[in-house]
C-alpha atoms as a PDB file:
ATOM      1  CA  UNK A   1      68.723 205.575  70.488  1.00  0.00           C
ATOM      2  CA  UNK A   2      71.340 205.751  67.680  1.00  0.00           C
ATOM      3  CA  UNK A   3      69.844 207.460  64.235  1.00  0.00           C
ATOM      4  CA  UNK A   4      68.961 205.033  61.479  1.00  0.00           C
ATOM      5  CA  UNK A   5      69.842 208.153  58.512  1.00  0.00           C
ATOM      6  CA  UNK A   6      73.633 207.016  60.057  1.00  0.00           C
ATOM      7  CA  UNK A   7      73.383 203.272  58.414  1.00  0.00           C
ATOM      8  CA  UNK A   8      71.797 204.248  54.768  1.00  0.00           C
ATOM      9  CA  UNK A   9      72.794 201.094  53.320  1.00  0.00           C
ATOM     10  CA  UNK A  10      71.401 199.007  55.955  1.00  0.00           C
ATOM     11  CA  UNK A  11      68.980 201.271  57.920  1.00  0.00           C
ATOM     12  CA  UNK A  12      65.743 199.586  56.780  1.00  0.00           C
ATOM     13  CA  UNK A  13      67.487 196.112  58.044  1.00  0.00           C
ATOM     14  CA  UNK A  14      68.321 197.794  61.059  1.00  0.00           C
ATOM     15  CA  UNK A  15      64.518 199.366  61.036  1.00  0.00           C
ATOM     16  CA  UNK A  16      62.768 195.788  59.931  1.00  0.00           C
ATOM     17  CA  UNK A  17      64.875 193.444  63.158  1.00  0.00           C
ATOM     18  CA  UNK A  18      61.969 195.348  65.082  1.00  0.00           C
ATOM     19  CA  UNK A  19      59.648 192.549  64.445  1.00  0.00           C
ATOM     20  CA  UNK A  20      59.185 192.466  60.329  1.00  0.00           C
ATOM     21  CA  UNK A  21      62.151 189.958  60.230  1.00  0.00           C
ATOM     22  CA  UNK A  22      59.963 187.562  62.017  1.00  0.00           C
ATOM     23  CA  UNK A  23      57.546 187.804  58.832  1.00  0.00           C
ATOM     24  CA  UNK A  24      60.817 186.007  57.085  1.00  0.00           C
ATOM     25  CA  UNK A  25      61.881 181.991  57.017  1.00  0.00           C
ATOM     26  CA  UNK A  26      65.236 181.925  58.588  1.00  0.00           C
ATOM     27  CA  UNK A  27      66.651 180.814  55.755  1.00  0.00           C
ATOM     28  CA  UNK A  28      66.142 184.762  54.208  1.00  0.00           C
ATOM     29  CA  UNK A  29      67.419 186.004  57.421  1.00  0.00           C
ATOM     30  CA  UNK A  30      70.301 184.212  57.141  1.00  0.00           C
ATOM     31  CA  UNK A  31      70.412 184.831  53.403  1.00  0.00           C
ATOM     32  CA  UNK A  32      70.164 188.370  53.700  1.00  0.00           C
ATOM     33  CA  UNK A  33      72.969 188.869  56.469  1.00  0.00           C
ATOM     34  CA  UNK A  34      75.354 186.687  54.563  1.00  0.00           C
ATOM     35  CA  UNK A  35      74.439 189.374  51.675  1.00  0.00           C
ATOM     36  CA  UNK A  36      75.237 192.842  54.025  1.00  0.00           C
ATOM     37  CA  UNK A  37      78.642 190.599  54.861  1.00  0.00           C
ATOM     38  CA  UNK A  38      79.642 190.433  51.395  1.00  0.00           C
ATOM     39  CA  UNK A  39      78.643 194.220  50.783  1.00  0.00           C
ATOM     40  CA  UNK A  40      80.325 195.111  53.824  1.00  0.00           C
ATOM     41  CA  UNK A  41      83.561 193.050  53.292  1.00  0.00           C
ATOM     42  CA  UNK A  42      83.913 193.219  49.664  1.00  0.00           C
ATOM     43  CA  UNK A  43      83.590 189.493  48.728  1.00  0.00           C
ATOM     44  CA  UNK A  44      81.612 187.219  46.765  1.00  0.00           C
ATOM     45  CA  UNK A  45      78.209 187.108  47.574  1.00  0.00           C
ATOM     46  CA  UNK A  46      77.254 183.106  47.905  1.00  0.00           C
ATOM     47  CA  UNK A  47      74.487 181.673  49.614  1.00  0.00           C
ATOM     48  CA  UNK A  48      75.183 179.281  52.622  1.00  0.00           C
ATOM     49  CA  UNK A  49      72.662 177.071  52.327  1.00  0.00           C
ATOM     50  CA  UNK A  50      72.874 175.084  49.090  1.00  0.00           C
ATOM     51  CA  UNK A  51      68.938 174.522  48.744  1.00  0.00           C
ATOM     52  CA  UNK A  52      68.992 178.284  48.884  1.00  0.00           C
ATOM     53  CA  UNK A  53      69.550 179.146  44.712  1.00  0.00           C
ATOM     54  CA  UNK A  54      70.671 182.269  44.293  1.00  0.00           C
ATOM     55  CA  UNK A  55      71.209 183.651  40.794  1.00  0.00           C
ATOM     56  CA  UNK A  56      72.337 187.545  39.762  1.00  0.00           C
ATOM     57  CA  UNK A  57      71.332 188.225  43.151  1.00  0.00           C
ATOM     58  CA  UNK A  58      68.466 186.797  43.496  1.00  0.00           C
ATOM     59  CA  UNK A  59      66.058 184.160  45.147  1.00  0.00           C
ATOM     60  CA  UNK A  60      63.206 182.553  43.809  1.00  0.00           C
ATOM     61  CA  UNK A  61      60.428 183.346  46.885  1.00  0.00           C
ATOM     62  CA  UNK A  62      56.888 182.388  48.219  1.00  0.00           C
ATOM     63  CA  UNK A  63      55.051 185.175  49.774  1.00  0.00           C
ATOM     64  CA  UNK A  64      52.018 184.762  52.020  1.00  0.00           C
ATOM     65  CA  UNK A  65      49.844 187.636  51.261  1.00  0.00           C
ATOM     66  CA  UNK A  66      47.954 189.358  54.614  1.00  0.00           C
ATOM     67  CA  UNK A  67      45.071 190.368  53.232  1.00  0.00           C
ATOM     68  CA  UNK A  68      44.698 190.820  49.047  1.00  0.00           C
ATOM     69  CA  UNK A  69      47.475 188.837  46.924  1.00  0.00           C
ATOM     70  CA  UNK A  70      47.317 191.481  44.173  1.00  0.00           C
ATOM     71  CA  UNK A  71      48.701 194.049  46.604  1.00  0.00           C
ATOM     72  CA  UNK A  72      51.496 191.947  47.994  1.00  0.00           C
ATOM     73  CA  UNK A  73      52.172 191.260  44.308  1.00  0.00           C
ATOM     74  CA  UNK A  74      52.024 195.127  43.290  1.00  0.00           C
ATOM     75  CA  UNK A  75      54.698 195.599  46.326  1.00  0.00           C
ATOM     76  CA  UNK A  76      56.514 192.989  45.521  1.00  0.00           C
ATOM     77  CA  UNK A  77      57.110 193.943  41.710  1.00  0.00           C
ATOM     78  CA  UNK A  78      57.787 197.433  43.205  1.00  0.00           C
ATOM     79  CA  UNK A  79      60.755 196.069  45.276  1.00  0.00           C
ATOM     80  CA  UNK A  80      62.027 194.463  41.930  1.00  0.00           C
ATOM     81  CA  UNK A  81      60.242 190.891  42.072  1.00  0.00           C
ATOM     82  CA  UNK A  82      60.523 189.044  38.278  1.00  0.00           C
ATOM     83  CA  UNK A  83      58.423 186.669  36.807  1.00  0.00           C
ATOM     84  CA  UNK A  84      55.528 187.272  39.528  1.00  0.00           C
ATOM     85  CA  UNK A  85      53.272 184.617  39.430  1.00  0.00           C
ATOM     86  CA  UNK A  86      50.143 184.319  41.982  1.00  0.00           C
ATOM     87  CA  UNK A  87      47.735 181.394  42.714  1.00  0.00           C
ATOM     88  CA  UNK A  88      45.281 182.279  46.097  1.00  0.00           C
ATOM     89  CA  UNK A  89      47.413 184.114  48.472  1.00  0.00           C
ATOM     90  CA  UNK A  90      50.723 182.912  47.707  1.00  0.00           C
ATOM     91  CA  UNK A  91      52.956 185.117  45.307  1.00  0.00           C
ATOM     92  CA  UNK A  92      56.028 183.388  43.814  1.00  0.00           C
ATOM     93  CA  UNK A  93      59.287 184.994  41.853  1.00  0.00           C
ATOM     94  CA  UNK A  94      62.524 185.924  41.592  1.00  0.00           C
ATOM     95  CA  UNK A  95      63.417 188.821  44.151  1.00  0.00           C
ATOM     96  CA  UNK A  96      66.520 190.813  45.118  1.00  0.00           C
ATOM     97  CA  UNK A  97      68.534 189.480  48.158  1.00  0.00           C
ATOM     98  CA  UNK A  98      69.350 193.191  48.339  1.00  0.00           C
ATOM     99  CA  UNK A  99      65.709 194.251  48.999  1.00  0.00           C
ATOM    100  CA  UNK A 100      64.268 191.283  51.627  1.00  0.00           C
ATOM    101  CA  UNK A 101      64.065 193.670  54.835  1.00  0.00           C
ATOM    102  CA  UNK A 102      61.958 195.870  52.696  1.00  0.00           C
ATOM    103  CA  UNK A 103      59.986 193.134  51.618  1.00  0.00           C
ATOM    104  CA  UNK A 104      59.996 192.288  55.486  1.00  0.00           C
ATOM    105  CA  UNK A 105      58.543 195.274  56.557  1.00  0.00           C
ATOM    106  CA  UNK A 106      55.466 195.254  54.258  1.00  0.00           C
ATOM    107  CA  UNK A 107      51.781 195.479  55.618  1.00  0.00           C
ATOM    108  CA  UNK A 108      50.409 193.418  52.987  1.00  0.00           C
ATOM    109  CA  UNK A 109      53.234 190.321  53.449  1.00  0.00           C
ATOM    110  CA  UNK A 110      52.244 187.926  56.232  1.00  0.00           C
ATOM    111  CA  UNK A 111      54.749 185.267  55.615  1.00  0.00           C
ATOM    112  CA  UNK A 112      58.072 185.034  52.953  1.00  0.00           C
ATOM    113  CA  UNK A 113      59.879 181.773  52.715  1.00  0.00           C
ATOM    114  CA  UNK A 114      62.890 180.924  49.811  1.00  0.00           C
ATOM    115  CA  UNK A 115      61.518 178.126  47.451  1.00  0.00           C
ATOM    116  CA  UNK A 116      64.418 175.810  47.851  1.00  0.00           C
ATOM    117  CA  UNK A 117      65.225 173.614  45.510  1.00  0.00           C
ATOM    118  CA  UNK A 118      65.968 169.714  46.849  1.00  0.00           C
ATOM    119  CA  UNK A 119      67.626 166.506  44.981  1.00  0.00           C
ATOM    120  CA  UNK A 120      66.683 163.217  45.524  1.00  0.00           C
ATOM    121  CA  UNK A 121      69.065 160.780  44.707  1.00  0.00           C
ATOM    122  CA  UNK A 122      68.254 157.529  42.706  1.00  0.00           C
ATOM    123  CA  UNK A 123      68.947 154.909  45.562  1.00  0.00           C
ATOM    124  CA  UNK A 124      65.533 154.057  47.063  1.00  0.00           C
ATOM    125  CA  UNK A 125      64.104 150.700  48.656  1.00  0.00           C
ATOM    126  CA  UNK A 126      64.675 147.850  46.354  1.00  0.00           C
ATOM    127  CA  UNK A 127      67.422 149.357  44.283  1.00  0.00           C
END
């Protein structure tokens, strides 16, 4: 088994594939490895998915808490989540792309999804 201390910029991604990444929407997955290929290749950071909004590195989340939504919220603000807002279990904010397998690998996050945005265009029956 290779040493994690060898990958210090990705080791806790490496550390949260284990299982914690399946606390996380595919759409952070994918967000998040898109991410580590900009880091790792020196280009622009952009997200894929165009209902994924992405803005100064971040993405607006919901969070499913496990058990008490103040502590996912507490851990969430600790990994850098902005403008944390909270209504029964769910937790909703801005949060670093930089820091999702952290937030993967939390005890107190059951479920993470990116609040994607969606446009509907003007043409509906009878127009």
């Amino acid at each position: 088994m290779a040493s994690l201390t060898l990958l210090p910029r990705f080791g806790q991604a490496q550390a949260a594939n284990g299982g914690a990444m399946t606390k996380l929407a595919p759409e952070l997955q994918s967000l998040y490895e898109a991410y580590r290929a900009a880091v790792t290749t020196g280009t622009p950071f952009v997200s894929a998915n165009p209902l994924v909004r992405v803005a100064d590195g971040r993405v607006v989340i919901d969070a499913t808490a496990s058990g008490d939504v103040e502590v996912l919220k507490n851990d969430l603000v600790a990994l850098g989540l902005e403008h944390a807002a909270s209504a029964g279990r769910l937790v909703s904010g801005q949060f670093p792309v930089s820091a999702i397998p952290a937030m993967a690998a939390l005890p107190s996050l059951r479920f993470a999804r990116a609040a994607m945005s969606a446009t509907h265009g003007g043409g509906g029956p009878g127009r």
